[in-house]
N, C-alpha and C. Protein backbone atom coordinates (compact mmCIF):
# COMPACT_ATOMS: atom_id res chain seq x y z
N UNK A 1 34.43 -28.33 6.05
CA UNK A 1 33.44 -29.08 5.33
C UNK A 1 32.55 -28.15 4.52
N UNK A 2 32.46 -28.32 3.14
CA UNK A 2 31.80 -27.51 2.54
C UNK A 2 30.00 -27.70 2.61
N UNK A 3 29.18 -27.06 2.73
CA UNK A 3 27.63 -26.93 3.35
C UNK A 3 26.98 -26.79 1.19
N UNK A 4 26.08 -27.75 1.17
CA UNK A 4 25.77 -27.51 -0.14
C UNK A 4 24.58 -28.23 -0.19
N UNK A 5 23.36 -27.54 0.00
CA UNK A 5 22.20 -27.54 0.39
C UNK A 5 21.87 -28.91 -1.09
N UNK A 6 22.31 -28.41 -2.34
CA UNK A 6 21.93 -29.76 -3.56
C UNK A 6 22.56 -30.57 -2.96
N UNK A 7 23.87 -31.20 -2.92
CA UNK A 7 24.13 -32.05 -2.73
C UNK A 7 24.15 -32.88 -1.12
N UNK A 8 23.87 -31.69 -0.44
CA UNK A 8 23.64 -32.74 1.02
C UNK A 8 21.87 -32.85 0.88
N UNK A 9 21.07 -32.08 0.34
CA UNK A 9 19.80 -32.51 0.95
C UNK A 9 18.79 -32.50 -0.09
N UNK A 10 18.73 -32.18 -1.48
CA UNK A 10 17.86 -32.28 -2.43
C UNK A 10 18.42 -33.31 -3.34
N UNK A 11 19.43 -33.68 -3.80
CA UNK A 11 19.93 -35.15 -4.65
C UNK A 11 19.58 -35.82 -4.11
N UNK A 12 20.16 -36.48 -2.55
CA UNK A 12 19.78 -37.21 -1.54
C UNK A 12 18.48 -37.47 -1.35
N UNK A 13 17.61 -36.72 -1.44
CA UNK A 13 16.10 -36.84 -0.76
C UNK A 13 15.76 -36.38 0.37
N UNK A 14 16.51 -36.07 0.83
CA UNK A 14 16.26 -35.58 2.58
C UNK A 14 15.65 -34.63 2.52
N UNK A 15 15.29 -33.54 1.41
CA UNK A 15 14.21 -32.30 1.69
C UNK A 15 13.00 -33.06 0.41
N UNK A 16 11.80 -32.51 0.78
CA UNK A 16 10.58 -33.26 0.05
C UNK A 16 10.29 -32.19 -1.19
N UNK A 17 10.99 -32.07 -2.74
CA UNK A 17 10.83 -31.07 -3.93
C UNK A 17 9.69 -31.39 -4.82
N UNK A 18 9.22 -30.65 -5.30
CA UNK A 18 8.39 -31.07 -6.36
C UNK A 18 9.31 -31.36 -7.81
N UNK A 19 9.87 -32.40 -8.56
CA UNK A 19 10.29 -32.79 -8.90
C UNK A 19 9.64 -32.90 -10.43
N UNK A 20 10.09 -31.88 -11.46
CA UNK A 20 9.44 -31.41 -13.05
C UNK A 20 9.89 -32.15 -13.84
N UNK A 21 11.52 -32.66 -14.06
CA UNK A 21 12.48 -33.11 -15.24
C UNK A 21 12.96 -34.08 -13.96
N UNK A 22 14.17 -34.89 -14.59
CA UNK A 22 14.81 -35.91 -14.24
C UNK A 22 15.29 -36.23 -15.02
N UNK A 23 16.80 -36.35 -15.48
CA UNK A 23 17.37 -37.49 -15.99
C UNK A 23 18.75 -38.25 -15.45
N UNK A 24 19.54 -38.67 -15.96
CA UNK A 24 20.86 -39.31 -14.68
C UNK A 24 21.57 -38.30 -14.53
N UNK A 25 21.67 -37.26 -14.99
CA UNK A 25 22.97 -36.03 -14.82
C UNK A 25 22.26 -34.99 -14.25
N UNK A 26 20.55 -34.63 -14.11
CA UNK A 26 20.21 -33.07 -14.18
C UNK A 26 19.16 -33.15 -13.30
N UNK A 27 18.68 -32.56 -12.43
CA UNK A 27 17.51 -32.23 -11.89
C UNK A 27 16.67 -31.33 -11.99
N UNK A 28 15.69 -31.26 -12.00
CA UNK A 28 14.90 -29.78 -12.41
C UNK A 28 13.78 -30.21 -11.47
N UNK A 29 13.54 -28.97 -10.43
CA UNK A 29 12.31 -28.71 -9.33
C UNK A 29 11.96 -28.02 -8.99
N UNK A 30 11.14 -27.69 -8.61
CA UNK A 30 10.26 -26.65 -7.13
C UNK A 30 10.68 -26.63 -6.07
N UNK A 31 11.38 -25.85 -5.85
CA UNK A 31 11.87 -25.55 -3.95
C UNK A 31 10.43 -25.74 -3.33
N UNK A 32 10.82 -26.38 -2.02
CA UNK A 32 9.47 -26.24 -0.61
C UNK A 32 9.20 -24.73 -0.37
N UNK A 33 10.56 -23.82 -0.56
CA UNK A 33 9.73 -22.50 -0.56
C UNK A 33 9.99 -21.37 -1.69
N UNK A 34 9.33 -21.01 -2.49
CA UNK A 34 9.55 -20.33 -3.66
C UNK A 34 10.19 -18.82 -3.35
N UNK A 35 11.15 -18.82 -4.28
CA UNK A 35 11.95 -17.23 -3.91
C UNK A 35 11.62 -16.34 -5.22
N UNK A 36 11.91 -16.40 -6.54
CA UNK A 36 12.01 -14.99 -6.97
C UNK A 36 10.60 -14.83 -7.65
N UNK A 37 9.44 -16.02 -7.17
CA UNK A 37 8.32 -15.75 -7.81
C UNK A 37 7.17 -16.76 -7.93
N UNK A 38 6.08 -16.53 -8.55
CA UNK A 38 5.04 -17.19 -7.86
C UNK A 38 5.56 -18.74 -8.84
N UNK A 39 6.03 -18.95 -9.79
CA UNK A 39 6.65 -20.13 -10.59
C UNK A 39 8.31 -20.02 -10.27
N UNK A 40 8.83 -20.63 -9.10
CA UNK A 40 10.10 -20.84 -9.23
C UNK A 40 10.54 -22.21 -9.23
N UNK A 41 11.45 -22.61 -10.39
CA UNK A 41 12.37 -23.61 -10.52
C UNK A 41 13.39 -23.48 -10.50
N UNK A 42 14.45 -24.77 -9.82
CA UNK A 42 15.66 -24.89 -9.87
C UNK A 42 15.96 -26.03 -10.39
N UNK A 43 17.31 -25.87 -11.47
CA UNK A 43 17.84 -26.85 -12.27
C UNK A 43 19.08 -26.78 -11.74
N UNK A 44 19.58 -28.38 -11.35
CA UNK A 44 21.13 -28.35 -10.81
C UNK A 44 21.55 -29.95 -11.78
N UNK A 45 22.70 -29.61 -11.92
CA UNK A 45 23.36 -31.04 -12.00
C UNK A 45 23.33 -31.70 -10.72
N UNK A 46 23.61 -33.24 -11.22
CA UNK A 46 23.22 -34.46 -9.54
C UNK A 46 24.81 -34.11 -9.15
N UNK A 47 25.64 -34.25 -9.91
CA UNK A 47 27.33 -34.11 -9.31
C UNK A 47 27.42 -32.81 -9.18
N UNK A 48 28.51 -32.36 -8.09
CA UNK A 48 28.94 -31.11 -7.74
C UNK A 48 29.52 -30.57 -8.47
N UNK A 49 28.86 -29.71 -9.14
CA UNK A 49 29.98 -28.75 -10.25
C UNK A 49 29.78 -27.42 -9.67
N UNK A 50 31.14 -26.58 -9.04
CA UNK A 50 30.68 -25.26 -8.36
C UNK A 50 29.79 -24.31 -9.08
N UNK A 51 30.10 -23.73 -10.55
CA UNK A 51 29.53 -23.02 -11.19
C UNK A 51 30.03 -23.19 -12.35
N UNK A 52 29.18 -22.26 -13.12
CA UNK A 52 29.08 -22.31 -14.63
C UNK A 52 30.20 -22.37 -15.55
N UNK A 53 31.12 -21.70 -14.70
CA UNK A 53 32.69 -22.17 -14.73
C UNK A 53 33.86 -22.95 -14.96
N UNK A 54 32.67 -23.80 -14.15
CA UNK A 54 33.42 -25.40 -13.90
C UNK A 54 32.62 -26.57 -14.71
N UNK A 55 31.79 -26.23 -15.74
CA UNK A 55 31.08 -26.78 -16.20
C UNK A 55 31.39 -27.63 -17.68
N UNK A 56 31.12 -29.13 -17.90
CA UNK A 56 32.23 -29.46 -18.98
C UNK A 56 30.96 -29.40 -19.86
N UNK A 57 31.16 -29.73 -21.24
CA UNK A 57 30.30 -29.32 -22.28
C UNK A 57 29.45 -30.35 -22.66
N UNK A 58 29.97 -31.28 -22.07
CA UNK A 58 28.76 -32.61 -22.36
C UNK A 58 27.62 -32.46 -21.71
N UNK A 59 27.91 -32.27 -20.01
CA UNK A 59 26.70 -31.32 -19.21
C UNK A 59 26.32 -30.01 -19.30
N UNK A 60 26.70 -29.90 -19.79
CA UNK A 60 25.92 -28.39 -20.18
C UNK A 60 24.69 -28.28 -21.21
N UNK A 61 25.81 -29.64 -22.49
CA UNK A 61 24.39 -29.90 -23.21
C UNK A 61 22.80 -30.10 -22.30
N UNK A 62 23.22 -31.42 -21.44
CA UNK A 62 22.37 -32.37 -21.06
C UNK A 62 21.35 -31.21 -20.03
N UNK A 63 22.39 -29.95 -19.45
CA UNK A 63 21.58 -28.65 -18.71
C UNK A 63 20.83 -27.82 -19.36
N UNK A 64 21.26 -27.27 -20.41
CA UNK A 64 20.72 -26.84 -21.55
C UNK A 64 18.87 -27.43 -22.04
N UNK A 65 19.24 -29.08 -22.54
CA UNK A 65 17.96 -28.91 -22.70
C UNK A 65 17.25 -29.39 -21.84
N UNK A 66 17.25 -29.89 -20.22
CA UNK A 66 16.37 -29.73 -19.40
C UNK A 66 15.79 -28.11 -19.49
N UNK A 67 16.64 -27.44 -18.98
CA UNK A 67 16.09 -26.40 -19.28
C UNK A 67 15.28 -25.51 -20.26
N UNK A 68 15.51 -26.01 -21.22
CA UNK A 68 14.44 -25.87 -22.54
C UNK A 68 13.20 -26.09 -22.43
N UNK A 69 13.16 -27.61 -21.70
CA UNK A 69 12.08 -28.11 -21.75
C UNK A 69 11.13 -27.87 -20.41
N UNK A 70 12.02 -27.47 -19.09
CA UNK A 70 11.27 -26.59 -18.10
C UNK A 70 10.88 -25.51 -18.66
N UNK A 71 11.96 -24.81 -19.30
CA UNK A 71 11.47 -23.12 -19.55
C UNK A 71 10.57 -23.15 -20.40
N UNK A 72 10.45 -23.82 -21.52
CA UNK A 72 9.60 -24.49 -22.41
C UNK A 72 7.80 -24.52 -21.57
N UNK A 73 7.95 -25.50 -20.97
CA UNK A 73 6.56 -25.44 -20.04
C UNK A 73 6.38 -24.19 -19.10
N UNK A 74 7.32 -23.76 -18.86
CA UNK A 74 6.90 -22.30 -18.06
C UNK A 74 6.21 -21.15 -18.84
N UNK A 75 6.72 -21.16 -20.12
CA UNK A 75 6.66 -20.14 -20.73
C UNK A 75 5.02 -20.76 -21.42
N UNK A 76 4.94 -21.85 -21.33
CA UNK A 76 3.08 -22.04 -22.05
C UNK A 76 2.02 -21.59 -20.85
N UNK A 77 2.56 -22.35 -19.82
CA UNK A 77 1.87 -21.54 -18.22
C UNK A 77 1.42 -19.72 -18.15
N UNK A 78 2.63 -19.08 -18.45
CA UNK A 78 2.84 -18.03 -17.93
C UNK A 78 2.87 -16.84 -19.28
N UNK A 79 3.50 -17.41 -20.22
CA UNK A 79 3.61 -16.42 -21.62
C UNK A 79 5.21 -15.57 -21.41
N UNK A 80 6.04 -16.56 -20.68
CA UNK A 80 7.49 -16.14 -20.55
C UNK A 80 8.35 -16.25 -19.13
N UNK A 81 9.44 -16.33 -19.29
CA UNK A 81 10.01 -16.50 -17.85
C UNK A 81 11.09 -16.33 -18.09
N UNK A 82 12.34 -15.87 -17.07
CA UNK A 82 13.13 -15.52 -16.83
C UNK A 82 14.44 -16.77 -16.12
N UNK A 83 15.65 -17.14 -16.50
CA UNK A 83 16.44 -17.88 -16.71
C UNK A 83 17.44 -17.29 -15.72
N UNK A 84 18.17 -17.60 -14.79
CA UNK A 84 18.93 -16.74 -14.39
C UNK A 84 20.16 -17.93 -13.13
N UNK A 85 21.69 -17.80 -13.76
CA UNK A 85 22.28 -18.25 -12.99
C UNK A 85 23.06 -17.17 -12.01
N UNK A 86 24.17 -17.53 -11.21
CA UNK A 86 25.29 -16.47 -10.73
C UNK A 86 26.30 -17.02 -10.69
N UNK A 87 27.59 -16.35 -10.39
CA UNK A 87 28.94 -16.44 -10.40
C UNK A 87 30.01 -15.52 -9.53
N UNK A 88 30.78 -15.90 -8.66
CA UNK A 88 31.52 -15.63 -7.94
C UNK A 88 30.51 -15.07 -6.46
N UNK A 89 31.22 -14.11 -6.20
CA UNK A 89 30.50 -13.18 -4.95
C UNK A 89 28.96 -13.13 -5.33
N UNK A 90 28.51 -13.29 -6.25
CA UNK A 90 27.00 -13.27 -6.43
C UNK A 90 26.07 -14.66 -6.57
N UNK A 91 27.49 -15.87 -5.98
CA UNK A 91 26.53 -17.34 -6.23
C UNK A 91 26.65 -17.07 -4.76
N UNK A 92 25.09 -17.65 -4.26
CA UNK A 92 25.42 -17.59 -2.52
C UNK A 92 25.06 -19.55 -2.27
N UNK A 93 25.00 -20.23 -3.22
CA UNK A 93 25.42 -21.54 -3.07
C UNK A 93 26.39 -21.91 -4.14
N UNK A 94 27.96 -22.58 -3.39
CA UNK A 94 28.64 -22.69 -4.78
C UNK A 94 28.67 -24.06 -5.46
N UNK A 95 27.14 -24.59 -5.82
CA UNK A 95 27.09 -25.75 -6.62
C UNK A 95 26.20 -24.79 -7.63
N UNK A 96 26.82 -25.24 -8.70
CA UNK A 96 25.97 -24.80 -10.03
C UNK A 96 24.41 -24.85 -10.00
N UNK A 97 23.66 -23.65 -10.05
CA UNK A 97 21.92 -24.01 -10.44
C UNK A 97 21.73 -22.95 -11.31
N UNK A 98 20.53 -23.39 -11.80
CA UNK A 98 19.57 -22.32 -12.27
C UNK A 98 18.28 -21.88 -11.88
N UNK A 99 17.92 -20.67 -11.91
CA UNK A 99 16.38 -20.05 -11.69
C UNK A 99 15.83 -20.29 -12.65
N UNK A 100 14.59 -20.67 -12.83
CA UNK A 100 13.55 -20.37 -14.39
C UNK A 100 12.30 -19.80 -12.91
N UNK A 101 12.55 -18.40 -13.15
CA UNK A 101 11.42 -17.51 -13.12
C UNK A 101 9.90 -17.07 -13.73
N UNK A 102 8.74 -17.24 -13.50
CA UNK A 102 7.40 -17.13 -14.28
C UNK A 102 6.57 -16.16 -13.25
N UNK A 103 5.43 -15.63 -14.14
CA UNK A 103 4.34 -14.89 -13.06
C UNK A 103 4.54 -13.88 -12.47
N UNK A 104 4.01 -13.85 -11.44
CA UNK A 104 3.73 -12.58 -10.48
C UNK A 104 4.48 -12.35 -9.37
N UNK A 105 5.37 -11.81 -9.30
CA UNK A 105 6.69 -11.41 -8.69
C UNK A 105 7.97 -11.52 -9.34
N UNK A 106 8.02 -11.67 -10.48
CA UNK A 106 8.97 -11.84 -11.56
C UNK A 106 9.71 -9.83 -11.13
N UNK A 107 10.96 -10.44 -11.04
CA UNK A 107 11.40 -8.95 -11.02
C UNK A 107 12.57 -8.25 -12.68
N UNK A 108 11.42 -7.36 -12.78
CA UNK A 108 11.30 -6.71 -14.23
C UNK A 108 12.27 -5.69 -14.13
N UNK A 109 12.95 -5.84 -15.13
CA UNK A 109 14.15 -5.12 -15.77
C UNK A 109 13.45 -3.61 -15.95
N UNK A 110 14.74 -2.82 -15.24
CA UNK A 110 14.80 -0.99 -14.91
C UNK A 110 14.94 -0.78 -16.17
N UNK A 111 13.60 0.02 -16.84
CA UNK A 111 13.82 0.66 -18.56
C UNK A 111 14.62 2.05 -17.94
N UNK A 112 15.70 2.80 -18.32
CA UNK A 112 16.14 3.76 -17.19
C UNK A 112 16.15 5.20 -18.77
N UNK A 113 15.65 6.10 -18.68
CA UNK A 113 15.75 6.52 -19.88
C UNK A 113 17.69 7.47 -19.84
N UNK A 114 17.45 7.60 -21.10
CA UNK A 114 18.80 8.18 -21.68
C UNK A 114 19.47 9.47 -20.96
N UNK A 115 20.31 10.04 -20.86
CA UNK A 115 20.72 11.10 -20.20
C UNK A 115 20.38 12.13 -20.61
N UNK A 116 19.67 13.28 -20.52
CA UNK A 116 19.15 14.51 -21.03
C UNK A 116 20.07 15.50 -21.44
N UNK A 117 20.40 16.08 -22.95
CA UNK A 117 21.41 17.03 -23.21
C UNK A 117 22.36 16.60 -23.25
C-alpha cells in the first residue's frame, strides 16, 4: 500500500492546513508544521501524480499559475522566495508538490569562488 501523506490526509481533510489557493485540480497551503522556513507553502495537485514527470500539460498549466499567484503573494510579503520541487531519490514523498520558500530561514545559495591559478 502506497503511504502518501497528500492524498491520504491533506486532500481528504483529515490534517487541519492553512489553505491560500484552491481550485478543482490544485491546492496550495501551509503545512501545520513549517520546514524550509519561516513562509512555507505547499502546492500539490488533488489527483495523484507521482512527480513532475508524470505530469500532463493541462495540469501543469493549472500548477503553474497557482503558483504564480502564491509565489506572487509571497514575494510582496517577503521581497522574494524560493520555488523548489524534487525528483527521484531526492522526492521523499512520491506525489508531486511544490515548496514556495520566503523569509528567515530561507536556505541561500553557496557563492563558492573560482579556482585559484
Amino acid at each position: 500500500m502506497r503511504q502518501d501523506w497528500y492524498c491520504d490526509e491533506v486532500i481528504p481533510g483529515k490534517v487541519v492546513v492553512d489553505v491560500l489557493a484552491e481550485t478543482a485540480t490544485v491546492l496550495a497551503f501551509r503545512p501545520p508544521r513549517p520546514g524550509f522556513s519561516r513562509e512555507h507553502i505547499i502546492v500539490v495537485p488533488k489527483v495523484h501524480v507521482s512527480s513532475l514527470l508524470e505530469l500532463t500539460p493541462d495540469l501543469a498549466a493549472e500548477m503553474l499559475a497557482v503558483l504564480q499567484e502564491v509565489g506572487g503573494e509571497a514575494v510582496a510579503r517577503h521581497g522574494g522566495c524560493q520555488v523548489l520541487t524534487t525528483l527521484g531519490n531526492e522526492q521523499h514523498n512520491k506525489h508531486l508538490h511544490w515548496h514556495i520558500a520566503a523569509g528567515d530561514g530561507v536556505a541561500r545559495f553557496v557563492t563558492v569562488a573560482p579556482p585559484q591559478g
